[in-house]
Protein backbone atom coordinates (compact mmCIF):
# COMPACT_ATOMS: atom_id res chain seq x y z
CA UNK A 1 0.00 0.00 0.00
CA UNK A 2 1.01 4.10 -0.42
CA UNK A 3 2.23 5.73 2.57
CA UNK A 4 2.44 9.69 3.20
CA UNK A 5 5.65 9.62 1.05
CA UNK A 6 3.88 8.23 -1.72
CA UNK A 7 6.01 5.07 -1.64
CA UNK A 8 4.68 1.76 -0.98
CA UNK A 9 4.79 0.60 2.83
CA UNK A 10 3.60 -1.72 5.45
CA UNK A 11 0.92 -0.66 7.88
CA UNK A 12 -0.80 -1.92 10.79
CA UNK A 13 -3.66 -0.98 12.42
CA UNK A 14 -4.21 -1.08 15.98
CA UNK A 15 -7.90 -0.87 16.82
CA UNK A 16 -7.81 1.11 20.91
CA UNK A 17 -5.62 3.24 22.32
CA UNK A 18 -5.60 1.69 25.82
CA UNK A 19 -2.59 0.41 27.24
CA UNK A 20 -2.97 -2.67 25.40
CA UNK A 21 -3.07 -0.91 22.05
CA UNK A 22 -0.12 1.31 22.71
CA UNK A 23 2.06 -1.99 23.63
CA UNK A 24 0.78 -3.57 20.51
CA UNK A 25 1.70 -0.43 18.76
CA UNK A 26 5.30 -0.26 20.25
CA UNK A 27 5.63 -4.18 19.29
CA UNK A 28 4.45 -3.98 15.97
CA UNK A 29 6.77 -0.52 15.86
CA UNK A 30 9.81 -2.99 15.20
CA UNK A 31 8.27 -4.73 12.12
CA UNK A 32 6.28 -2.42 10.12
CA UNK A 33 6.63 1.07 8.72
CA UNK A 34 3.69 2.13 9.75
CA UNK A 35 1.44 1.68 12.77
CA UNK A 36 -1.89 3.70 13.26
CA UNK A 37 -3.51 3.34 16.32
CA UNK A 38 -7.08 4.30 16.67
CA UNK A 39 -9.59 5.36 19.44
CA UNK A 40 -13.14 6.74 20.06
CA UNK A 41 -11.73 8.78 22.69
CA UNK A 42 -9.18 12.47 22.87
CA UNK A 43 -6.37 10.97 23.34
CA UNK A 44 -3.52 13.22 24.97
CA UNK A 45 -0.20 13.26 27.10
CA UNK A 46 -2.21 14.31 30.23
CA UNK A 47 -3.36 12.33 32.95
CA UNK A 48 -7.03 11.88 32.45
CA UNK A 49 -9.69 10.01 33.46
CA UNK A 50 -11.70 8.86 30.11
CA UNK A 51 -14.71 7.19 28.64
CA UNK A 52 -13.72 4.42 27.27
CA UNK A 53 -11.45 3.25 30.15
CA UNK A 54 -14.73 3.30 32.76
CA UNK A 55 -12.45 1.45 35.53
CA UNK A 56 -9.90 3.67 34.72
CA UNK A 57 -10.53 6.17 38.24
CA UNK A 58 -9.73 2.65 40.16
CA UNK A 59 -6.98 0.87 41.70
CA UNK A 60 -4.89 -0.55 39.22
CA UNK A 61 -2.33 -3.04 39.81
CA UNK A 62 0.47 -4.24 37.05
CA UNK A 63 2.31 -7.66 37.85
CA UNK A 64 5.57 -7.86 38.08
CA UNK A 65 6.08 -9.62 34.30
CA UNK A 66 4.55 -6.73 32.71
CA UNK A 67 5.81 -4.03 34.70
CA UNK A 68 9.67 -5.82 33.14
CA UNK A 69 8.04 -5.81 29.80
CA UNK A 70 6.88 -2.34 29.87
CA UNK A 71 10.51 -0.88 30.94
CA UNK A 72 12.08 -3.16 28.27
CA UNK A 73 10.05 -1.32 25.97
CA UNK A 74 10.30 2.07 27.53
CA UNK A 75 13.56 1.89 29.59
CA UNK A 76 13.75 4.71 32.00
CA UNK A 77 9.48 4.69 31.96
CA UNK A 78 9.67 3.23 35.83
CA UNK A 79 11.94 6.30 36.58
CA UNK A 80 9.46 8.76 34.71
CA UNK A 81 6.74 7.47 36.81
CA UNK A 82 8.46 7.59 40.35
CA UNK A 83 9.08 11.33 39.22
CA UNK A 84 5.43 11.70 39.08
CA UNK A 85 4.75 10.50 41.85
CA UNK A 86 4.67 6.59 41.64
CA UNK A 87 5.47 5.02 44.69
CA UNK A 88 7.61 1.74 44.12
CA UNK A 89 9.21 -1.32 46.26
CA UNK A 90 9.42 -5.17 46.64
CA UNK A 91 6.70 -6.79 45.70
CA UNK A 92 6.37 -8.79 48.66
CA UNK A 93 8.60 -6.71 51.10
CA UNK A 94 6.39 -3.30 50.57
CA UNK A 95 3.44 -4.75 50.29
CA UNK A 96 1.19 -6.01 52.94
CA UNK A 97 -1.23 -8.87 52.41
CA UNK A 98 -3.85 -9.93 54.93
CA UNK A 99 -5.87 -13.05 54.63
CA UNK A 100 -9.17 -13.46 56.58
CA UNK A 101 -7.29 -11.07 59.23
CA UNK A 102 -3.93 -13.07 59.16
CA UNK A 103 -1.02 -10.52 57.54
CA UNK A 104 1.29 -12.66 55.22
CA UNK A 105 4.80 -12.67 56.13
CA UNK A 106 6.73 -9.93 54.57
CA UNK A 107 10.14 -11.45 52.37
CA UNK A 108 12.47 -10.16 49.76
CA UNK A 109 10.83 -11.69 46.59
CA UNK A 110 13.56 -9.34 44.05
CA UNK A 111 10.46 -7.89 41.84
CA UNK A 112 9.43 -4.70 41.70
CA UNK A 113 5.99 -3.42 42.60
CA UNK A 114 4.66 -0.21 41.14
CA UNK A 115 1.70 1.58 42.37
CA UNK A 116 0.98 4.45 40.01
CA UNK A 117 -2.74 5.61 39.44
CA UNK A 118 -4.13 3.89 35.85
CA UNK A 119 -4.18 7.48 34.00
CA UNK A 120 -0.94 8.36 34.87
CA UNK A 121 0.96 5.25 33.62
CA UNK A 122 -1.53 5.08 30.38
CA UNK A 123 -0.28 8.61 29.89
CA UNK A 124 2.93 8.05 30.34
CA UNK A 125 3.19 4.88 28.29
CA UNK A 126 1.16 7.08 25.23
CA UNK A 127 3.79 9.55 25.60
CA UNK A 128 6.49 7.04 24.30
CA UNK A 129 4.83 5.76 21.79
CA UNK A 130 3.88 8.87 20.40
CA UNK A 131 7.64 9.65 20.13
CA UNK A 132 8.22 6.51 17.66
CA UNK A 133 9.06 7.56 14.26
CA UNK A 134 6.57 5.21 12.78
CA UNK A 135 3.35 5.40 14.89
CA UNK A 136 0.63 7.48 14.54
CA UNK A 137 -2.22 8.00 16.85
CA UNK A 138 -5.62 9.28 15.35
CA UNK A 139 -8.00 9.86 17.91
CA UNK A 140 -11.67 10.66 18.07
CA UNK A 141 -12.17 8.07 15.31
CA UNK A 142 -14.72 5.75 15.52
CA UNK A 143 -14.29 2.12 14.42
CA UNK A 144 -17.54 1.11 12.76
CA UNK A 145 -16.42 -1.88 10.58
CA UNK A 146 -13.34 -4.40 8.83
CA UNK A 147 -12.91 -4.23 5.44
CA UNK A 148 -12.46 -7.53 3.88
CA UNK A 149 -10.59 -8.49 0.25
CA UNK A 150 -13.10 -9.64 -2.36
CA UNK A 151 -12.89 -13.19 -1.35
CA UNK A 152 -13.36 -12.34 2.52
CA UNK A 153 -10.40 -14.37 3.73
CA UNK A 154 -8.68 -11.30 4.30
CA UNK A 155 -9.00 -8.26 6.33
CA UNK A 156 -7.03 -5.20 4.01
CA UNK A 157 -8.48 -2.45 7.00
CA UNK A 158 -10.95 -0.99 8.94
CA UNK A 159 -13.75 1.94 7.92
CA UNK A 160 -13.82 4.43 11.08
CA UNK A 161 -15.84 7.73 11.39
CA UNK A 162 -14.69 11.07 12.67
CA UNK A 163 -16.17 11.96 15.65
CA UNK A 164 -15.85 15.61 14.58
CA UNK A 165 -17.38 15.09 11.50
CA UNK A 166 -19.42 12.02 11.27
CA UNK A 167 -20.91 12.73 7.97
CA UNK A 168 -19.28 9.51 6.72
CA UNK A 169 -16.75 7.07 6.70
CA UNK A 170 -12.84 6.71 5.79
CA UNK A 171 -10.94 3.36 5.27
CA UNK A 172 -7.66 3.01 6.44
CA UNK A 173 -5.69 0.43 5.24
CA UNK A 174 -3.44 -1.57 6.42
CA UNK A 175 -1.52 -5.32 6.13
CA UNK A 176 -2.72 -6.24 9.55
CA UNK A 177 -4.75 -5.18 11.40
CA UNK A 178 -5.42 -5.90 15.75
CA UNK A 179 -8.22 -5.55 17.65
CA UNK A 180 -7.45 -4.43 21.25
CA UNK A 181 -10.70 -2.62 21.84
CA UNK A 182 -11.69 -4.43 24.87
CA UNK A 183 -14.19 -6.80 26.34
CA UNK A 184 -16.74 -4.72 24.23
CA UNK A 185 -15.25 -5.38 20.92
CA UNK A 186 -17.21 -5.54 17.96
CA UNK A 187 -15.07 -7.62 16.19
CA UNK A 188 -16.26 -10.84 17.08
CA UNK A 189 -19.84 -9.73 15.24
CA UNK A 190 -18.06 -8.01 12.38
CA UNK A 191 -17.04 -11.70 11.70
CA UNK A 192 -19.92 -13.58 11.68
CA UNK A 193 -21.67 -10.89 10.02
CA UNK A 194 -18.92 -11.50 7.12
CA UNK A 195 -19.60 -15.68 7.60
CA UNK A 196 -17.13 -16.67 9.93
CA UNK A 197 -17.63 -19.00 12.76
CA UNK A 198 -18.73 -17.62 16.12
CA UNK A 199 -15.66 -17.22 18.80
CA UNK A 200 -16.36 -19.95 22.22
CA UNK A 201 -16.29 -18.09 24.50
CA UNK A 202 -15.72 -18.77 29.09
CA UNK A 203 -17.78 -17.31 31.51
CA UNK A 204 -17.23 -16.99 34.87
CA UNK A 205 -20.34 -15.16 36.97
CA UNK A 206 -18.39 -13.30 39.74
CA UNK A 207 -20.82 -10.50 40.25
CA UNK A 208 -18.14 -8.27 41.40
CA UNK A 209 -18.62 -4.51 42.48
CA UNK A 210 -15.98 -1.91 42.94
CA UNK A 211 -16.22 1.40 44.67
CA UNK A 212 -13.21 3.67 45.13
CA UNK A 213 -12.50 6.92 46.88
CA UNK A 214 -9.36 9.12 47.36
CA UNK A 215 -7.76 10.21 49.98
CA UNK A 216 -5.11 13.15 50.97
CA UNK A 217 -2.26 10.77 51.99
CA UNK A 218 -0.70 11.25 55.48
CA UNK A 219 1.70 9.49 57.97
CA UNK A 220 1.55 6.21 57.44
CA UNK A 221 1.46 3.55 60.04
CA UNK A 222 3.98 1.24 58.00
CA UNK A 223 6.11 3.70 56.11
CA UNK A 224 7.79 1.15 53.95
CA UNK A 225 4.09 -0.76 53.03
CA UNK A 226 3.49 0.64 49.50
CA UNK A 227 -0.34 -1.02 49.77
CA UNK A 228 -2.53 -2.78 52.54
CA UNK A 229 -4.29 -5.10 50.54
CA UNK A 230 -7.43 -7.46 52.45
CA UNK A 231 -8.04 -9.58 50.13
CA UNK A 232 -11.60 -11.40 49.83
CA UNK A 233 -11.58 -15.36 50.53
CA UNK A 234 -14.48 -17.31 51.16
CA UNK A 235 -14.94 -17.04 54.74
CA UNK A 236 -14.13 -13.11 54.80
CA UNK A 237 -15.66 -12.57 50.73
CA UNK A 238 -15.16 -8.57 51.51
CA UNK A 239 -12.40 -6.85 50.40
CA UNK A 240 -10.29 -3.23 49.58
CA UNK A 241 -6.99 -1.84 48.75
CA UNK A 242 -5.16 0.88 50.08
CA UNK A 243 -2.30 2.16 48.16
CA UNK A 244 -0.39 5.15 47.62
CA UNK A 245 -0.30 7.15 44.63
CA UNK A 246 0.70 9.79 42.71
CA UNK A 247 2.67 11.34 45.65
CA UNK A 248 0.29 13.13 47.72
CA UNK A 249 -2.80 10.85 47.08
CA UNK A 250 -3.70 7.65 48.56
CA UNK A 251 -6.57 5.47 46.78
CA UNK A 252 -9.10 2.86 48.33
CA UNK A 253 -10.72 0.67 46.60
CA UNK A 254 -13.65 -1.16 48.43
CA UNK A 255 -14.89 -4.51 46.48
CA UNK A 256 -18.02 -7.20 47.26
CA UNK A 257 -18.91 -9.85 44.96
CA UNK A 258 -21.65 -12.17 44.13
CA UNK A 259 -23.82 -8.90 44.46
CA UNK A 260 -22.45 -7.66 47.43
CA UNK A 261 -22.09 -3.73 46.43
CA UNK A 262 -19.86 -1.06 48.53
CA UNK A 263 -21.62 2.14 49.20
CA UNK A 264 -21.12 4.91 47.27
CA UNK A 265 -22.33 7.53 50.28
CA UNK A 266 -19.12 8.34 52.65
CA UNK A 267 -20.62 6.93 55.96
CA UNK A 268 -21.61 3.34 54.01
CA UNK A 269 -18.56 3.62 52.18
CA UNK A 270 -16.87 3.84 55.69
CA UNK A 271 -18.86 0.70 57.14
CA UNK A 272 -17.98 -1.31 54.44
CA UNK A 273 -14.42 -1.02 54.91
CA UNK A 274 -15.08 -1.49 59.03
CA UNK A 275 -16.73 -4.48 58.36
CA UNK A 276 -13.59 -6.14 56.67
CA UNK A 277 -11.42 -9.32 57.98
CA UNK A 278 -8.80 -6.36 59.10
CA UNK A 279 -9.23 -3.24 60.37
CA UNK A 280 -5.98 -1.80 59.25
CA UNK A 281 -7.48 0.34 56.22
CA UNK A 282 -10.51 1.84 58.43
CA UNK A 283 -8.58 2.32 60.96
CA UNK A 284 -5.01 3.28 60.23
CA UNK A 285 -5.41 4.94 56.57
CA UNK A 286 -8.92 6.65 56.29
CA UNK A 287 -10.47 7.88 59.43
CA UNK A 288 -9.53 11.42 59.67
CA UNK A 289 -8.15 12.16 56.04
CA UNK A 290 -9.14 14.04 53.98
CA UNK A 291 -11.49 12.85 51.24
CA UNK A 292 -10.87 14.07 47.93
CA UNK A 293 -13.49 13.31 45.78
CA UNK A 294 -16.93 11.09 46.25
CA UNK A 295 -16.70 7.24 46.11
CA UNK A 296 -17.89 5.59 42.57
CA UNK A 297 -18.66 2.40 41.38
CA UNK A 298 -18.03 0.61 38.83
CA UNK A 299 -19.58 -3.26 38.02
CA UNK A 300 -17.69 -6.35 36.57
CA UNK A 301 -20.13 -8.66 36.45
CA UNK A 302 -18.51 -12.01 34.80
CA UNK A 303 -14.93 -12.78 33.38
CA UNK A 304 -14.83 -13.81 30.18
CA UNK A 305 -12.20 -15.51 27.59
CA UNK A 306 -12.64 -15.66 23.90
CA UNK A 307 -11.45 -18.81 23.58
CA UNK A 308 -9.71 -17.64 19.82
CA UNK A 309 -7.40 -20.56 20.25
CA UNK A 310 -9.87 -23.18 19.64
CA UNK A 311 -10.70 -22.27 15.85
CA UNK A 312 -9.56 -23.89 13.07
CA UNK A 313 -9.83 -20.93 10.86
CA UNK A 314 -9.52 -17.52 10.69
CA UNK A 315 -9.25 -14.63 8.03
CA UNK A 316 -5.88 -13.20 7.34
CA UNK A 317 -4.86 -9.76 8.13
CA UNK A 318 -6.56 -9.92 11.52
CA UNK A 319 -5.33 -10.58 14.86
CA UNK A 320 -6.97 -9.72 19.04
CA UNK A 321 -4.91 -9.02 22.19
CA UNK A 322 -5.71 -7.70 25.62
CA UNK A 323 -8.84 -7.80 27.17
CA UNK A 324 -10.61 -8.58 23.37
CA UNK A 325 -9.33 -11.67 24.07
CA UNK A 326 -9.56 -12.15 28.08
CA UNK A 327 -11.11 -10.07 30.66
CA UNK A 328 -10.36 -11.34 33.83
CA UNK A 329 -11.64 -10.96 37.51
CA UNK A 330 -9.80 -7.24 38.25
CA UNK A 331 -8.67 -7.91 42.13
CA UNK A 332 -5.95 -10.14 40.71
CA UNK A 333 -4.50 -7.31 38.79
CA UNK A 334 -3.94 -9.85 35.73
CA UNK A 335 -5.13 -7.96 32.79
CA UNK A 336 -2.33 -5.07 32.06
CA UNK A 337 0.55 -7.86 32.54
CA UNK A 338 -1.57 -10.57 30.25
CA UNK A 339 -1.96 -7.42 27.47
CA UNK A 340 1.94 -6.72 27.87
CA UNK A 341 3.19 -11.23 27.54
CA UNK A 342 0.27 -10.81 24.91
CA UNK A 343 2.39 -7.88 22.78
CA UNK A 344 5.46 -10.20 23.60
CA UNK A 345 3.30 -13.00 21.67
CA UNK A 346 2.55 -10.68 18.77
CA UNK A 347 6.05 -9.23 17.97
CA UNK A 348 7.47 -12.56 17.94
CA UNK A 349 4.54 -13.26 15.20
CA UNK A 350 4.77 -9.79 13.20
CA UNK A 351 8.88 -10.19 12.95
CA UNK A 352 8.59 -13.80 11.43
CA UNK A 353 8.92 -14.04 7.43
CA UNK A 354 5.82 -13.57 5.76
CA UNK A 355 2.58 -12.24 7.01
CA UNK A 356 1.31 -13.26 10.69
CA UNK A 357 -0.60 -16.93 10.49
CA UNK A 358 -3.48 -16.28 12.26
CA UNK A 359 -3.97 -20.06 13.73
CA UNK A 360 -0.51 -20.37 14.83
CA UNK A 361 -0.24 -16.49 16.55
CA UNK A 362 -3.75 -17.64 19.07
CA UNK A 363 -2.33 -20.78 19.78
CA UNK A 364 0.97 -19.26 21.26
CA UNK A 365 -1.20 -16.28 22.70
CA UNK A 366 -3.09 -18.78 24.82
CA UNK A 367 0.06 -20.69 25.83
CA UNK A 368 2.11 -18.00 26.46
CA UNK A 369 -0.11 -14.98 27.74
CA UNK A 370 -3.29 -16.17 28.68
CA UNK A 371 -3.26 -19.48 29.95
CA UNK A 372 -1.67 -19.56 33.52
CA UNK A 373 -3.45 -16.26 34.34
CA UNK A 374 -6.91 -17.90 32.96
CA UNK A 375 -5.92 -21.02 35.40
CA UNK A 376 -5.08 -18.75 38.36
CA UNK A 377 -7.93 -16.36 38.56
CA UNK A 378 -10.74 -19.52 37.80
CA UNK A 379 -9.06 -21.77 40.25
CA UNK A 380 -9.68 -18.54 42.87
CA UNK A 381 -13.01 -17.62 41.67
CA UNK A 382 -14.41 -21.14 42.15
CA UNK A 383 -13.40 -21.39 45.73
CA UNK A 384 -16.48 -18.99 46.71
CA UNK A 385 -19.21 -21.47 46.43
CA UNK A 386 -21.30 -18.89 45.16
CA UNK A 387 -19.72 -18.74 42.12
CA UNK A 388 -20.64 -21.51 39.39
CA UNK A 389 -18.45 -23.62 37.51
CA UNK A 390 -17.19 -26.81 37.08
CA UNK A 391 -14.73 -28.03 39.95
CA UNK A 392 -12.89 -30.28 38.43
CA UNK A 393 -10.15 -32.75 40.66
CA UNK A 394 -7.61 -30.31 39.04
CA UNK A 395 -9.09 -27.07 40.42
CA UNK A 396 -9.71 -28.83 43.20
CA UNK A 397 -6.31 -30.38 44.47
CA UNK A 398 -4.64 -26.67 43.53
CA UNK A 399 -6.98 -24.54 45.69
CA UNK A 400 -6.23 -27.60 48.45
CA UNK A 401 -2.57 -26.69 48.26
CA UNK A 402 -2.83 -23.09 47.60
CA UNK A 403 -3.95 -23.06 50.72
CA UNK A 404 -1.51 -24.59 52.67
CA UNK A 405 1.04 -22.17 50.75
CA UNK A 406 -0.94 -19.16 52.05
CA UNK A 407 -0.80 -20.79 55.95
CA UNK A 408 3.07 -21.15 55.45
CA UNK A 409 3.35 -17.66 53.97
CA UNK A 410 2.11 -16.33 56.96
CA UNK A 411 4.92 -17.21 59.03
CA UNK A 412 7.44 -17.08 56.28
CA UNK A 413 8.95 -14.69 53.98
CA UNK A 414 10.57 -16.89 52.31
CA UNK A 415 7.16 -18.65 51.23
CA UNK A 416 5.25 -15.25 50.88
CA UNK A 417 7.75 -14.22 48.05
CA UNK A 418 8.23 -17.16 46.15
CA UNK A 419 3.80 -17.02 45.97
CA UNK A 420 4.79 -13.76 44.79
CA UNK A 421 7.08 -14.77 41.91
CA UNK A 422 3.79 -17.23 40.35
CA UNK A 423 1.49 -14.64 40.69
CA UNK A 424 3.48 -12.04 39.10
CA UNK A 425 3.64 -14.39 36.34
CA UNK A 426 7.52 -14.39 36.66
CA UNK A 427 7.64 -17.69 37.94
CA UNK A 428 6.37 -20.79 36.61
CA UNK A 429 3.63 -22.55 39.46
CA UNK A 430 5.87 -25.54 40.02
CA UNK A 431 8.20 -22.92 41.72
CA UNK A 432 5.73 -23.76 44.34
CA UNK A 433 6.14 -27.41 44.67
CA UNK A 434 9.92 -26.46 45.30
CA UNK A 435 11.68 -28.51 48.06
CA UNK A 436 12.09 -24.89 49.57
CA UNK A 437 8.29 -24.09 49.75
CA UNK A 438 7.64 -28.31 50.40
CA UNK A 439 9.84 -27.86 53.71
CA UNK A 440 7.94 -24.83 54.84
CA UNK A 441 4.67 -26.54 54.25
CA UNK A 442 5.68 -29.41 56.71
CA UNK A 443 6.54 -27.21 59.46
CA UNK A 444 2.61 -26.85 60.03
């Protein structure tokens, strides 16, 4: 195809302009001339709250994997950030985990947490990949469609509308074109409308409910804690997350599931978080500071995967990442690492000879990116009994042990960080059947 210069290049499309689209951008950056990204909303290099990232004003967590990929991309980013105000340490050192009222043993696990607000590091991250020679990012443009070759077993671009001017439509056309516009993509009804073969798809009902408010961050009880986070289990299915951002604000984020909502009026708000396993965040980090803003909600009510993998054909041209793929259960913090192993996935795919093969590039996403996330977050989802699904000996015999990892943990660091490592995604989960973690389990 014609670029701006008139000579003929290779471009890719990237279809959202979340963080998931600018990683796909910057991976695709190293094997095409061209990259376009495109989103609904005004994109720029400010820190702002949008529309189409709704869960956006909430706590935010990225895993250790993808906070590595993201400064491999970006080297220096984790720097930028901490000079505007991100608050970093060890993952499990800074970071204070309580379980039905039991804190987890604090160790040295060698990863780096990051607690940034979601804005901030999307804005930062958009900054660097508007600074690549070869990207382009057209906002206010609405994707309305895929534009397929004659035969249809190829996708040559995508027709958008200006949101200025929606008198009509544009094509832009590209080689290649990804879909990274969420959990609420289109694309999976562009394709059948064209005759292709519905996408499976994995439901699990978790009927979860955020609500978040922030706070003017004081004195802290635990200077060195970057978060206090009381996380939900079964017998104690409440939960929130306290964490410091953005220098002089601290966020909490309240969360019930299975229908059980947080107020959004300050004095429920308040007796939600009372009512929790631990009293550390009501007690220690909100009563008496100062509120900045009213609490809002914000509803996940299932997590889904598009199970992509599992077809046997696909047109050309035309490839999904990031939560268009698999939106998972947000207290685990999954998604932004899955969306950066997923841009790992599809740079490996757009630097090979030839165009991308389609069947070969979902397989590897799902083995590579999706899969031991996917295992992780159902395996915890289907220990509330509330929640259906099918509890198979597998599921099972992991929550069993899980278990007995988190008792050890609470007594030792050692434990606490290497649970750490798997959840980060860093480490494989055998690391957890090490004779290490075996020993510690014995001691009980």
């Amino acid at each position: 195809m014609t670029g701006k210069t008139g000579k003929n290049v290779r471009r890719a499309v990237v279809l959202g302009g979340s963080i998931a689209g600018l990683l796909a951008a910057r991976a695709l950056s190293e094997a095409y001339d061209e990259v376009v990204v495109v989103d609904r909303d005004e994109l720029t290099d400010l820190p702002e709250n949008r529309r189409g990232v709704p869960q956006g004003r909430h706590v935010h967590g990225i895993l250790a994997r993808g906070q590595q990929i993201i400064e491999e991309y970006f080297p220096g980013i984790t720097e930028e950030l901490e000079a505007a105000g991100a608050v970093t340490g060890d993952v499990a050192g800074n970071v204070r985990w309580i379980m039905d009222g039991i804190p987890m043993s604090q160790g040295d696990s060698g990863l780096l947490a990051v607690s940034v607000a979601r804005p901030t590091l999307e804005a930062h991250i958009r900054h660097r990949v508007r600074a690549l020679a070869n990207v382009e990012i057209l906002d206010r443009r609405e994707v309305v469609g895929l534009r397929f070759a004659p035969v249809a077993h190829h996708v040559t671009g995508v027709r958008t509308v200006d949101r200025r001017d929606p008198g009509g439509t544009s094509v832009v056309d590209a080689e290649l074109v990804v879909d990274t516009m969420g959990r609420g993509s289109q694309v999976p009804r562009w394709l059948k409308d064209h005759g292709w073969p519905g996408v499976p798809e994995d439901r699990t009902q978790v009927g979860l409910t955020y609500t978040t408010r922030h706070y003017r961050a004081g004195p802290e009880p635990s200077p060195g804690d970057i978060s206090v986070d009381i996380v939900a289990t079964p017998d104690n299915p409440r939960g929130a997350i306290c964490a410091r951002i953005d220098g002089e604000r601290q966020i909490v984020t309240a969360y019930g599931i299975l229908g059980d909502v947080p107020p959004t009026d300050p004095e429920g708000f308040l007796d939600f978080l009372k009512s929790l396993s631990s009293p550390e965040i009501y007690e220690a980090l909100v009563v008496g500071r100062e509120p900045l803003d009213a609490p809002v909600s914000y509803r996940f009510p299932a997590s889904l995967r598009r199970r992509y993998e599992r077809l046997d054909r696909f047109p050309t041209g035309l490839l999904v990442m990031g939560d268009a793929v698999c939106s998972f259960n947000p207290t685990y913090g999954q998604g932004m690492t899955v969306a950066a192993l997923g841009s790992v996935v599809l740079r490996a795919h757009a630097t090979g000879d030839g165009p991308p093969d389609p069947v070969a590039y979902f397989r590897d996403l799902a083995r590579d990116a999706v899969d031991e996330a996917w295992r992780q977050a159902l395996s915890n989802d289907l220990g509330f009994p509330g929640v259906e699904g099918d509890r198979t000996p597998e599921i099972l015999a992991d929550q069993e042990y899980i278990g007995l990892v988190l008792e050890a943990a609470q007594r030792d660091g050692e434990v606490a960080a290497a649970y750490a490592r798997v959840i980060g995604l860093v480490d494989p989960p055998e690391a957890l059947r090490s004779p290490r973690v075996r020993e510690a389990l014995k001691a009980d």
